[in-house]
PDB file of N, CA and C in Angstrom:
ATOM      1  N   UNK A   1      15.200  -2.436  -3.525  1.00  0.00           N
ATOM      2  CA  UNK A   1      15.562  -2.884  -2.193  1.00  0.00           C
ATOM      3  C   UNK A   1      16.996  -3.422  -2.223  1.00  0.00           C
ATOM      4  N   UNK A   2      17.697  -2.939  -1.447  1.00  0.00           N
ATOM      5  CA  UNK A   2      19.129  -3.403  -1.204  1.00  0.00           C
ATOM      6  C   UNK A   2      19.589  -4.592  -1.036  1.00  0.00           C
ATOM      7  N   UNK A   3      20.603  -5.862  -1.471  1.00  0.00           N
ATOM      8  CA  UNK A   3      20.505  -7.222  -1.202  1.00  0.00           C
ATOM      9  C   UNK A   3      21.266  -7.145  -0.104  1.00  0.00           C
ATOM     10  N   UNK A   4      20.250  -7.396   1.120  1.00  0.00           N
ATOM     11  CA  UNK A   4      21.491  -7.952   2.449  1.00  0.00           C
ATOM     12  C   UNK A   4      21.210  -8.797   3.081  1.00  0.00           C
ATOM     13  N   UNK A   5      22.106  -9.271   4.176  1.00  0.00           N
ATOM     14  CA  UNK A   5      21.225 -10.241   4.639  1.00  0.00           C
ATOM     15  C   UNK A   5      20.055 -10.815   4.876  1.00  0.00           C
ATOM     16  N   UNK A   6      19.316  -9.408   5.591  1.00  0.00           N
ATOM     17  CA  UNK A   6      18.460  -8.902   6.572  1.00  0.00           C
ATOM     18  C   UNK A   6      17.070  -9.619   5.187  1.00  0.00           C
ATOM     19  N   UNK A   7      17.191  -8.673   3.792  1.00  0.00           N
ATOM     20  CA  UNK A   7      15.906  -9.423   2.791  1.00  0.00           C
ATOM     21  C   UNK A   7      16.492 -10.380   2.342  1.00  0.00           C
ATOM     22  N   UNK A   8      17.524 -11.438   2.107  1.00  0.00           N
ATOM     23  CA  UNK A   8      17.334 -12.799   1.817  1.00  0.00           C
ATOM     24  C   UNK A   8      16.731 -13.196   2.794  1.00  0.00           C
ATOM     25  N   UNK A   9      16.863 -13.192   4.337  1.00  0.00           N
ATOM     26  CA  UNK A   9      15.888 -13.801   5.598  1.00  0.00           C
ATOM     27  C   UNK A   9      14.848 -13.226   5.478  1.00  0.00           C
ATOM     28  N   UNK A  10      13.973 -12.380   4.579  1.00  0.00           N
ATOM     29  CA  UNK A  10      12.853 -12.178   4.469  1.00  0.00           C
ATOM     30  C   UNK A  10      12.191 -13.128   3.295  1.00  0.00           C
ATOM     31  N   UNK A  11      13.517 -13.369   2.323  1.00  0.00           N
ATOM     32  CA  UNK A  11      13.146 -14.162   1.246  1.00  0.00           C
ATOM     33  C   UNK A  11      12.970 -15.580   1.573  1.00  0.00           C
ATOM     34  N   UNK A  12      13.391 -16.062   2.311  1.00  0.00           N
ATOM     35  CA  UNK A  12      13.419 -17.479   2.919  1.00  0.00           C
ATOM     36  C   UNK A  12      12.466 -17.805   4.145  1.00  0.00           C
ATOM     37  N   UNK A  13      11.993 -16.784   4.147  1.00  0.00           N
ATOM     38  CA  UNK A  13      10.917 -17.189   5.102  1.00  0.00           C
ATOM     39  C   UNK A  13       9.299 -16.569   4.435  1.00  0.00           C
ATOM     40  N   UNK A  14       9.359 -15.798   3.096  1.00  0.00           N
ATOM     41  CA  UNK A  14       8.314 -15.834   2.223  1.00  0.00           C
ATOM     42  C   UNK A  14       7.156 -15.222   2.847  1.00  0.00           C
ATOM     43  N   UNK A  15       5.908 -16.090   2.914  1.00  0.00           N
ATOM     44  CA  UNK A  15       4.262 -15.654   3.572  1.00  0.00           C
ATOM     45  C   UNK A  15       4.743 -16.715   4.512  1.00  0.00           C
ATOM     46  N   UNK A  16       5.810 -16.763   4.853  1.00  0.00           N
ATOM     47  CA  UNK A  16       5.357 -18.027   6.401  1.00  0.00           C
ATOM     48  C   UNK A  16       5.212 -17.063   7.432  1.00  0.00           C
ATOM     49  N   UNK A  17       4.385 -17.044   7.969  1.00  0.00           N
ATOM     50  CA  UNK A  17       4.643 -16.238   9.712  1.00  0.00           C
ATOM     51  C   UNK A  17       6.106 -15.982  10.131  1.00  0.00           C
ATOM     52  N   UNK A  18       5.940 -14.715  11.155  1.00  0.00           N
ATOM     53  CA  UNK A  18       7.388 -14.628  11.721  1.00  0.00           C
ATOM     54  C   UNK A  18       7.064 -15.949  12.816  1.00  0.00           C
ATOM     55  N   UNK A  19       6.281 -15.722  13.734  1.00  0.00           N
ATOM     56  CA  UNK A  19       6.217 -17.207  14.581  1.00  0.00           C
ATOM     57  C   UNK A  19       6.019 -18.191  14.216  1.00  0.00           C
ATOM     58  N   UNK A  20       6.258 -18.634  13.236  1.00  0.00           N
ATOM     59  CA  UNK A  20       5.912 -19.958  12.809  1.00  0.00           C
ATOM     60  C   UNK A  20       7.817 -20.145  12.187  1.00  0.00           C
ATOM     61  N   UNK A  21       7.807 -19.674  11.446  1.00  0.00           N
ATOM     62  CA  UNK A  21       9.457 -19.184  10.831  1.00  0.00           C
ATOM     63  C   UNK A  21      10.759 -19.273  12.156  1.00  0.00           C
ATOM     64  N   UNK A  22      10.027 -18.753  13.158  1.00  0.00           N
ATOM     65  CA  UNK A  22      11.060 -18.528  14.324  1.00  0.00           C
ATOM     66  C   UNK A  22      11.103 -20.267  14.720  1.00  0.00           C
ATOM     67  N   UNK A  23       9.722 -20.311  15.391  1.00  0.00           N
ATOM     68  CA  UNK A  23      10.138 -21.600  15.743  1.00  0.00           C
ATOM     69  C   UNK A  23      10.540 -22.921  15.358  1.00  0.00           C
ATOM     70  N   UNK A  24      10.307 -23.149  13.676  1.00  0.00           N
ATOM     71  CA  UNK A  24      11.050 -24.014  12.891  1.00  0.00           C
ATOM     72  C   UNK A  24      12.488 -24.021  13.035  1.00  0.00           C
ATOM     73  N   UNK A  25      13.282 -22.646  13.227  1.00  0.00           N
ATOM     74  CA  UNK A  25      14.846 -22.222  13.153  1.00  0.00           C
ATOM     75  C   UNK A  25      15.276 -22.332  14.675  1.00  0.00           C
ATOM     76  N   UNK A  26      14.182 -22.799  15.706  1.00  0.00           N
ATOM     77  CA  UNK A  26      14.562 -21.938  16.869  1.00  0.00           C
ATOM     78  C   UNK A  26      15.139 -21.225  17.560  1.00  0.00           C
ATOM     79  N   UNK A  27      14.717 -19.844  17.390  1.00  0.00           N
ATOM     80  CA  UNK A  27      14.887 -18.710  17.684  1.00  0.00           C
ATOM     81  C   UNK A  27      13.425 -17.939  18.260  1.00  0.00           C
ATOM     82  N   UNK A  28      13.336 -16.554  19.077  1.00  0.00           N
ATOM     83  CA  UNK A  28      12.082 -15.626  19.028  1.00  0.00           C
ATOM     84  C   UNK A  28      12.027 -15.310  17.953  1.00  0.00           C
ATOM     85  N   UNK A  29      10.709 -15.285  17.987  1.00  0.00           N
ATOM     86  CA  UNK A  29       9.904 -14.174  16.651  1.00  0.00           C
ATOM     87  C   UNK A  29      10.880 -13.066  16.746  1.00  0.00           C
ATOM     88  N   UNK A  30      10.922 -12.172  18.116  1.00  0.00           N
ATOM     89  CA  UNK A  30      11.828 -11.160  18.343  1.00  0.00           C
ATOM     90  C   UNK A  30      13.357 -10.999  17.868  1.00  0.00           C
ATOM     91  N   UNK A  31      14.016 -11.892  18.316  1.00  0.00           N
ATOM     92  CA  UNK A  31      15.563 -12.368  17.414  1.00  0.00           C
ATOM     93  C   UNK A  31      14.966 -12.350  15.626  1.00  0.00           C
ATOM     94  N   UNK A  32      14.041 -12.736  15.066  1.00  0.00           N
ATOM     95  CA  UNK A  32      13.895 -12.797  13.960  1.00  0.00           C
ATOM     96  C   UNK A  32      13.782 -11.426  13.172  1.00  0.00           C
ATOM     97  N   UNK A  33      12.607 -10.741  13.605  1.00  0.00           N
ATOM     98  CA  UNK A  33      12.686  -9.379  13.735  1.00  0.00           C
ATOM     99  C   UNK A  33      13.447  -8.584  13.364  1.00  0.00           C
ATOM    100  N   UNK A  34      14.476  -8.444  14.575  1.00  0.00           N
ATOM    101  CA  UNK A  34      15.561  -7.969  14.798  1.00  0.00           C
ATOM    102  C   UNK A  34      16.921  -8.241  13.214  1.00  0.00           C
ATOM    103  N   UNK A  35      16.641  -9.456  13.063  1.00  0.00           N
ATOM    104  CA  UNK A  35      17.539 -10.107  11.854  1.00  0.00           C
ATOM    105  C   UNK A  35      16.742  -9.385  10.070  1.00  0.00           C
ATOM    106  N   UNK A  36      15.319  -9.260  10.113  1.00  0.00           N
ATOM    107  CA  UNK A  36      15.038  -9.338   9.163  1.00  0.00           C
ATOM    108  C   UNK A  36      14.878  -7.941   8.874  1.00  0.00           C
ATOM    109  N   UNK A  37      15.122  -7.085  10.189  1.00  0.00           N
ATOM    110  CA  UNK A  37      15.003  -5.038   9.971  1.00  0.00           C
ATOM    111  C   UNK A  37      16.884  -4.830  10.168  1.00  0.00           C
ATOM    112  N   UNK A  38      17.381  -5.749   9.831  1.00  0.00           N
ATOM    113  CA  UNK A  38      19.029  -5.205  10.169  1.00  0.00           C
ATOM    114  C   UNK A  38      19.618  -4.706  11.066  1.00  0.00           C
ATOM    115  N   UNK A  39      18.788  -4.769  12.399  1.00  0.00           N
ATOM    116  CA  UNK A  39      19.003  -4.380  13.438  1.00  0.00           C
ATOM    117  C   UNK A  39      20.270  -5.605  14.414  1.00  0.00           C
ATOM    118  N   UNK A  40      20.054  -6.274  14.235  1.00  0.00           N
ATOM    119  CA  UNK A  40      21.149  -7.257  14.438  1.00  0.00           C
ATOM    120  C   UNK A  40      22.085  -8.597  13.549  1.00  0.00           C
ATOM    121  N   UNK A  41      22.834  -8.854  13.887  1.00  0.00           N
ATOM    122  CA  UNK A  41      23.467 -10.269  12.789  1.00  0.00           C
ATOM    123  C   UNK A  41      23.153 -11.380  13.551  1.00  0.00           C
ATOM    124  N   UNK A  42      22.184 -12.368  12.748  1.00  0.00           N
ATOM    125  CA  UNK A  42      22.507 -14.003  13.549  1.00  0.00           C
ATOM    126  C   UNK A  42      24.280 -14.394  13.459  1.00  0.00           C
ATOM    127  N   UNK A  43      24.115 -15.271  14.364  1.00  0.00           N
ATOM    128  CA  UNK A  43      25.035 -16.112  14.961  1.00  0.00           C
ATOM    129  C   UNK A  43      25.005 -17.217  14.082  1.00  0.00           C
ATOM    130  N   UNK A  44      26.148 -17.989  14.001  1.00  0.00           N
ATOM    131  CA  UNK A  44      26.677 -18.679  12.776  1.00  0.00           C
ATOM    132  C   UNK A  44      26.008 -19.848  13.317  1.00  0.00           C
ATOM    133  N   UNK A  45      25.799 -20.087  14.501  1.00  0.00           N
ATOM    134  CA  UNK A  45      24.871 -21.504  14.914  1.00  0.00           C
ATOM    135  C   UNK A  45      23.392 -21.409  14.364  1.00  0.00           C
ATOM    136  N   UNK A  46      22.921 -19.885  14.327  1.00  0.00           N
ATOM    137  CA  UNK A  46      21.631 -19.456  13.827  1.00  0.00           C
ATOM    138  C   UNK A  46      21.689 -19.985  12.371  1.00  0.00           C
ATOM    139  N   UNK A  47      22.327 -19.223  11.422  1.00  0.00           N
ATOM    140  CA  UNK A  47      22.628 -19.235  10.025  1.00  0.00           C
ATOM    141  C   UNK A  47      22.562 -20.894   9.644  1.00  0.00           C
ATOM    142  N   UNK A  48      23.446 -21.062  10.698  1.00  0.00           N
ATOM    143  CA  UNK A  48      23.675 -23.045  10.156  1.00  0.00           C
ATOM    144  C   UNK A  48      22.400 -23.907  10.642  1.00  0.00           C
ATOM    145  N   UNK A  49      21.201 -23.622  11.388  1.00  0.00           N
ATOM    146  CA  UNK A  49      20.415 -24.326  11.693  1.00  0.00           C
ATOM    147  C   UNK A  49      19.318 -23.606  10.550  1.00  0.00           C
ATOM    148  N   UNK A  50      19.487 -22.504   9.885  1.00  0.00           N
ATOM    149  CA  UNK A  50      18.344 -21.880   9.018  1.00  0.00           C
ATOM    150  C   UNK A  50      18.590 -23.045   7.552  1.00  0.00           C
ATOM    151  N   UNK A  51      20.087 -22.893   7.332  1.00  0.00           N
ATOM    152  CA  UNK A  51      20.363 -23.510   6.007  1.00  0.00           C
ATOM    153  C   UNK A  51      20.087 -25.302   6.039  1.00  0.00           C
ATOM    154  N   UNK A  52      20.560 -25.890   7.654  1.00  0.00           N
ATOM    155  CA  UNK A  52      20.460 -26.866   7.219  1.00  0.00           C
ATOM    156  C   UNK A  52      18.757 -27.435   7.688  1.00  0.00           C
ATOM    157  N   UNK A  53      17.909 -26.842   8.198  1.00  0.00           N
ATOM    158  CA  UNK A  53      16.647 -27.313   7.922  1.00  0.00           C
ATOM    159  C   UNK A  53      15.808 -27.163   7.247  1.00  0.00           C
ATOM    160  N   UNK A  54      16.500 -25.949   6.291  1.00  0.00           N
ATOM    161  CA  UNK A  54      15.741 -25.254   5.017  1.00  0.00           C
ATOM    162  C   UNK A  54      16.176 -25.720   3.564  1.00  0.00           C
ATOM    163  N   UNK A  55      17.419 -26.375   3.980  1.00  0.00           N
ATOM    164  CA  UNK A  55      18.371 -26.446   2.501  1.00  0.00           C
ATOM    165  C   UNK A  55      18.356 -25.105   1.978  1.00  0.00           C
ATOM    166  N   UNK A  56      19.166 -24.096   2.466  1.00  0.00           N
ATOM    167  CA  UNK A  56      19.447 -22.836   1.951  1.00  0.00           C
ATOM    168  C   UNK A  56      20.761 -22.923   2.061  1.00  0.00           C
ATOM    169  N   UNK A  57      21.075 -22.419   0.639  1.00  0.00           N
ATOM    170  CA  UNK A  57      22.543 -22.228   0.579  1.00  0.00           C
ATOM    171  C   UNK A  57      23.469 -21.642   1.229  1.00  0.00           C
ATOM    172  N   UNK A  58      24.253 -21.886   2.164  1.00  0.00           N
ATOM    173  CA  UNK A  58      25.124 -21.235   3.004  1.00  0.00           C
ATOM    174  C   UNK A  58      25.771 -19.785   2.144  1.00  0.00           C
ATOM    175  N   UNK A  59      26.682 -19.959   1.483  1.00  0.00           N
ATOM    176  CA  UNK A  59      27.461 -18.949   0.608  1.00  0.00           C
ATOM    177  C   UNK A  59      26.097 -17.757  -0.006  1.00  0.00           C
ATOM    178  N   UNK A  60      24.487 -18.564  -0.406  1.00  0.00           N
ATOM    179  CA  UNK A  60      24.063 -17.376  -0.780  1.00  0.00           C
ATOM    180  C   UNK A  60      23.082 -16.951   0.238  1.00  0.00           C
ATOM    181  N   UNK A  61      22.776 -17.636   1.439  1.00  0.00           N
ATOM    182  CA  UNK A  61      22.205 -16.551   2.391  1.00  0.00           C
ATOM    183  C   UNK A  61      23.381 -15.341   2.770  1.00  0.00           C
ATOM    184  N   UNK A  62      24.788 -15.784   2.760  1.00  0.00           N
ATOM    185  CA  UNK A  62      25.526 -14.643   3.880  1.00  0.00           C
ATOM    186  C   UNK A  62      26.071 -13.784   2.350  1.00  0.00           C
ATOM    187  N   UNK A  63      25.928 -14.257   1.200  1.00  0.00           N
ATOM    188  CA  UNK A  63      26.571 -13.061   0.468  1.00  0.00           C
ATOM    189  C   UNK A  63      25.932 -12.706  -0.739  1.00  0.00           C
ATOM    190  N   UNK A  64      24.277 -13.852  -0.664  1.00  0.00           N
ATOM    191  CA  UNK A  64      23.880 -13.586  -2.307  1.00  0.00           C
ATOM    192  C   UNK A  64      24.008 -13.910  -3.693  1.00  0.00           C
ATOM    193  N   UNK A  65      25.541 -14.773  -3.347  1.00  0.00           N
ATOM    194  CA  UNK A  65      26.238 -15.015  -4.507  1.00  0.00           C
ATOM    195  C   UNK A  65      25.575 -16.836  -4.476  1.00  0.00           C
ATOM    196  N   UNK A  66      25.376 -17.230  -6.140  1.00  0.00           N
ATOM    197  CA  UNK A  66      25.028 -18.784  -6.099  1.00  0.00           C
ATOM    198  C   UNK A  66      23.698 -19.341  -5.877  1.00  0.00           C
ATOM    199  N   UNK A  67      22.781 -20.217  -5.831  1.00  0.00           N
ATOM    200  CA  UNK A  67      21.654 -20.550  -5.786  1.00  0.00           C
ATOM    201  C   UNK A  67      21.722 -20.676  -4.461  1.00  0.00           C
ATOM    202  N   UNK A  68      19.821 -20.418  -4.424  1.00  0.00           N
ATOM    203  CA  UNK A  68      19.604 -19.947  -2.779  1.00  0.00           C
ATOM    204  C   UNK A  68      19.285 -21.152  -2.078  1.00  0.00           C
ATOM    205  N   UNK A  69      19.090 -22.504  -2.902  1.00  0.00           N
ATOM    206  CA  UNK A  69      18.538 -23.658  -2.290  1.00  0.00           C
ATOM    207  C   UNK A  69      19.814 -24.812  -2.849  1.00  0.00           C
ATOM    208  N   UNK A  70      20.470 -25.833  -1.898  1.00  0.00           N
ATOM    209  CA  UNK A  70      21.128 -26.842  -2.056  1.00  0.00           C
ATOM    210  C   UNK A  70      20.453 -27.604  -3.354  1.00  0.00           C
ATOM    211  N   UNK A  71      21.671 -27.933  -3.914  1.00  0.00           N
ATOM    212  CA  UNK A  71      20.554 -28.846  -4.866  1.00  0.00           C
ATOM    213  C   UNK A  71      21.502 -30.378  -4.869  1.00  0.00           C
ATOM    214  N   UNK A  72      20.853 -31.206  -4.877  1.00  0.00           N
ATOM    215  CA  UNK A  72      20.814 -32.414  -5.022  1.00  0.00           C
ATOM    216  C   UNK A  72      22.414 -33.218  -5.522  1.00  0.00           C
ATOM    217  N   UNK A  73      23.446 -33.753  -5.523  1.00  0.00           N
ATOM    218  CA  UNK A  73      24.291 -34.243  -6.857  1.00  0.00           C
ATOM    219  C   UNK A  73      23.440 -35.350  -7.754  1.00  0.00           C
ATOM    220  N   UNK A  74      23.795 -35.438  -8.950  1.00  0.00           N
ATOM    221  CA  UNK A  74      22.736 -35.821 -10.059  1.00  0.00           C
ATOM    222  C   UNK A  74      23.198 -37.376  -9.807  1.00  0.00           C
ATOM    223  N   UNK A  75      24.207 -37.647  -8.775  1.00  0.00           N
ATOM    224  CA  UNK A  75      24.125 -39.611  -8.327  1.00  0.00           C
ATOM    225  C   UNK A  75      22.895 -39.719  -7.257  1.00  0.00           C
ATOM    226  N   UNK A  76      22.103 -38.631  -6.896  1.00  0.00           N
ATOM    227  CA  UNK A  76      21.368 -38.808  -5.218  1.00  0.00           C
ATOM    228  C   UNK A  76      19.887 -38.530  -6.307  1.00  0.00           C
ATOM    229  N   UNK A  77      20.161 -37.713  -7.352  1.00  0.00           N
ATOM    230  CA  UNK A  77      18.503 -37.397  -8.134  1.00  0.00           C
ATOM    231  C   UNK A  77      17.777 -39.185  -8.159  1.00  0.00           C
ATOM    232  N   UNK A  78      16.642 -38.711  -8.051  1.00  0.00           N
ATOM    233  CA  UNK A  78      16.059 -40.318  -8.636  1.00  0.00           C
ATOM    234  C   UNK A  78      15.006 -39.744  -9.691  1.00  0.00           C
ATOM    235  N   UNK A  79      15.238 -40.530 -10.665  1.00  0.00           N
ATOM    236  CA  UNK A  79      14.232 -40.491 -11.790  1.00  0.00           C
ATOM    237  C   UNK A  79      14.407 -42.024 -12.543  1.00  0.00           C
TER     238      UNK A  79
END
C-alpha cells in the first residue's frame, strides 16, 4: 500500500468508526471518507484539529517522515 496521506488517516483512526472518528475531529463521516479514499485534501484547520486532539505528529501525518505521535520533553515525563 502506498504511504499517503489518505492511509496515515486510516492509520490514525485504526478500528475506531468512521462516525465516531469524524466527530471527535469535527468533520462528516463523508469529508472523512472522502480524505481517507484520496478523493480530497483536508484543510490545514482539519489537519491541525486531527493532530492536536490526537497528539499526531504534524510533519508525519502530511509527509510520513518522524514519529506519528508527539512525545512528551523528558522535563514534562513523570516517573
Amino acid at each position: 500500500m502506498k504511504d499517503t496521506l489518505a492511509t496515515r488517516l486510516r492509520m490514525v483512526r485504526g478500528r475506531e468508526s468512521r462516525d465516531e472518528f469524524a466527530k471527535k475531529i469535527g468533520i462528516s463521516p463523508r469529508a472523512l471518507a472522502n480524505y481517507e479514499y484520496g478523493e480530497r485534501n483536508p484543510k490545514g484547520n482539519t489537519i491541525a484539529q486531527i493532530c492536536a486532539r490526537l497528539g499526531v505528529e504534524i510533519s508525519w501525518l502530511l509527509s510520513g517522515v518522524g514519529p506519528m505521535y508527539v512525545t512528551k520533553p523528558e522535563s514534562a515525563k513523570t516517573g
